[in-house]
Protein backbone atom coordinates (compact mmCIF):
# COMPACT_ATOMS: atom_id res chain seq x y z
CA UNK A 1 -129.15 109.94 113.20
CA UNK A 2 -126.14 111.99 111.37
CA UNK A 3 -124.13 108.76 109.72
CA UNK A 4 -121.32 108.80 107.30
CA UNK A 5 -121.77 106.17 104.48
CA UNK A 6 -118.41 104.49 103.84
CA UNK A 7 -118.09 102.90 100.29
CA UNK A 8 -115.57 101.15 98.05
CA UNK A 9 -116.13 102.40 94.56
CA UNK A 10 -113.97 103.22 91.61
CA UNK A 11 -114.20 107.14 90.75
CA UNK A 12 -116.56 106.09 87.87
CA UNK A 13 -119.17 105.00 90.53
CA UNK A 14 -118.76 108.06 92.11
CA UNK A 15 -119.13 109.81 88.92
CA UNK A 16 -122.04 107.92 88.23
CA UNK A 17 -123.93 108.63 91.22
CA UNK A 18 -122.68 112.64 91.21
CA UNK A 19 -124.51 112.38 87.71
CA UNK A 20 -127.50 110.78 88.56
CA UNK A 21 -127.69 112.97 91.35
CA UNK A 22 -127.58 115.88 89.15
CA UNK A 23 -130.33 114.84 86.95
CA UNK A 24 -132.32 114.37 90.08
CA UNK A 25 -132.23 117.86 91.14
CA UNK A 26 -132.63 118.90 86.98
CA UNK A 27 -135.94 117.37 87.45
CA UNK A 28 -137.12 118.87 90.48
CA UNK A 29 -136.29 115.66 92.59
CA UNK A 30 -133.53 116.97 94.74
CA UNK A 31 -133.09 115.51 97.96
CA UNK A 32 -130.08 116.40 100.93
CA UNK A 33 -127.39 113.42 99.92
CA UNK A 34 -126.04 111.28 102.51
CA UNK A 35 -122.55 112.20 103.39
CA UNK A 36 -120.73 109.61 101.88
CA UNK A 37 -116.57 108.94 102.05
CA UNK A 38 -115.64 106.72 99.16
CA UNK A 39 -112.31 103.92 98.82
CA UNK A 40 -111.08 102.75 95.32
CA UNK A 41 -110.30 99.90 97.29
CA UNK A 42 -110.31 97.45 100.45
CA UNK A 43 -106.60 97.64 101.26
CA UNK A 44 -107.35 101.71 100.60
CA UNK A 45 -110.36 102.19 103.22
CA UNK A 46 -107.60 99.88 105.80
CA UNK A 47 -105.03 102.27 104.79
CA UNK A 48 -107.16 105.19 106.63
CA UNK A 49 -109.25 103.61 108.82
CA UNK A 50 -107.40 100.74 110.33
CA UNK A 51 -108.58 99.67 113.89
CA UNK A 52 -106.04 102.47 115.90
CA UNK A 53 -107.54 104.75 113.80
CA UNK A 54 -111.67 103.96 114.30
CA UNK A 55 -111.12 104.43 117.84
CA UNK A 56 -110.32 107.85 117.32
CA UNK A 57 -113.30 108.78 115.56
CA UNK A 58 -115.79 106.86 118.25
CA UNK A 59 -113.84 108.94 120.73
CA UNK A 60 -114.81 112.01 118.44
CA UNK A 61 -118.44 110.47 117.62
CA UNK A 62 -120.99 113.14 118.94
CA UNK A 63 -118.20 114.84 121.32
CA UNK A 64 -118.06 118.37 119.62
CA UNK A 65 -114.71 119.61 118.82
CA UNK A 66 -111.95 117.90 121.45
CA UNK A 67 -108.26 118.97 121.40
CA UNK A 68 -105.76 116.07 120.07
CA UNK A 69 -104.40 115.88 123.58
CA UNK A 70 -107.86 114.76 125.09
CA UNK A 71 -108.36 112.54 121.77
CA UNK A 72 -105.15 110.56 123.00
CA UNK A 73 -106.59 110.66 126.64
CA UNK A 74 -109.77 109.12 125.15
CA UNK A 75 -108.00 106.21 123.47
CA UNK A 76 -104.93 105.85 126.02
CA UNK A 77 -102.39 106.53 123.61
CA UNK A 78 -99.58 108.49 122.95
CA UNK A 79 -100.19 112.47 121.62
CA UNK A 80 -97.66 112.22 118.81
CA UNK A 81 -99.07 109.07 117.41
CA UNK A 82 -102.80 109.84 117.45
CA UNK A 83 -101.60 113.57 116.31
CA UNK A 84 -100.14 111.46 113.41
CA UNK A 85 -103.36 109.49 112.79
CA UNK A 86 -105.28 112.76 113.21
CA UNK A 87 -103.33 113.96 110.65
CA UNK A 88 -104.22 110.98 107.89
CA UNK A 89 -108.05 111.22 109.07
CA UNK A 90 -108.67 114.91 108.30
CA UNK A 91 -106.42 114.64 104.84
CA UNK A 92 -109.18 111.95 104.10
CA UNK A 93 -111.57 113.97 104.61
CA UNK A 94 -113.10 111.58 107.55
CA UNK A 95 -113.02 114.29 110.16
CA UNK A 96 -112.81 118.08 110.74
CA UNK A 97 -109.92 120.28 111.68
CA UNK A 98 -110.76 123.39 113.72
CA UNK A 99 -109.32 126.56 115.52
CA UNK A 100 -109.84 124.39 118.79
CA UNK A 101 -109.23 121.17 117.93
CA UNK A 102 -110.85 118.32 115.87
CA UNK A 103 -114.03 116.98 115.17
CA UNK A 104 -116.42 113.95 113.83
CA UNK A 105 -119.24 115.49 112.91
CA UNK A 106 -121.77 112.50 112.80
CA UNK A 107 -122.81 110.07 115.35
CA UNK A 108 -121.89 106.80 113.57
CA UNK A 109 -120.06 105.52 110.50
CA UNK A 110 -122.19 103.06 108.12
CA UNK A 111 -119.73 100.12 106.43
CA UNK A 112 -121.57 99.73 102.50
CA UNK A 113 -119.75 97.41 100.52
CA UNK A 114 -119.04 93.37 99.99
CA UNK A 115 -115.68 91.32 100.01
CA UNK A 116 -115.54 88.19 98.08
CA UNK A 117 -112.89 85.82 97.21
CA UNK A 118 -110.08 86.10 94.81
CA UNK A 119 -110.82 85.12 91.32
């Protein structure tokens, strides 16, 4: 199954893993990475994908590419608005703009990451 990993990590972790990645491949032990969107924060990841917002990309989850008009069919709301959330998704780089429309290209979104209590 095609999944997006979803992550909170500071760019260092990212850098990190990009790295270690690297030194994989260096030493013959490449493998495909897991597409993988990642959050410097909590409030960040909301930011994008607040609640309005994930039911545009389950609507778009293994669809193919659907115009933004039929997107705000799907999810029985407004064009302008989910053209407006459409907008914030593909400038995070959680889905895919095309000629005919947009697009989610994986089947399912994978949450990785804990929330604890303030210190």
């Amino acid at each position: 199954m095609n999944t997006l990993t979803v992550r909170l990590s500071t760019a260092a972790d990212a850098k990190a893993r990009f790295v270690e990645a690297g030194n994989r491949a260096l030493a013959g032990n490449a493998s495909v990475a897991a597409p993988t969107l990642n959050f410097g924060s909590y409030d960040d990841m909301h930011r994008v994908l607040a609640p309005s917002r994930l039911a545009i990309v389950k609507a778009l989850a293994e669809q193919g590419v659907l115009s933004i008009r039929e997107v705000a069919r799907r999810v029985e709301r407004d064009v302008q608005a989910v053209h407006r959330d459409v907008t914030t998704l593909i400038n995070a780089g959680v889905i895919d703009r095309t000629d005919a429309g947009v697009a989610f290209p994986y089947a399912r979104i994978h949450f990785e990451f804990d929330v604890s209590a303030a210190a």
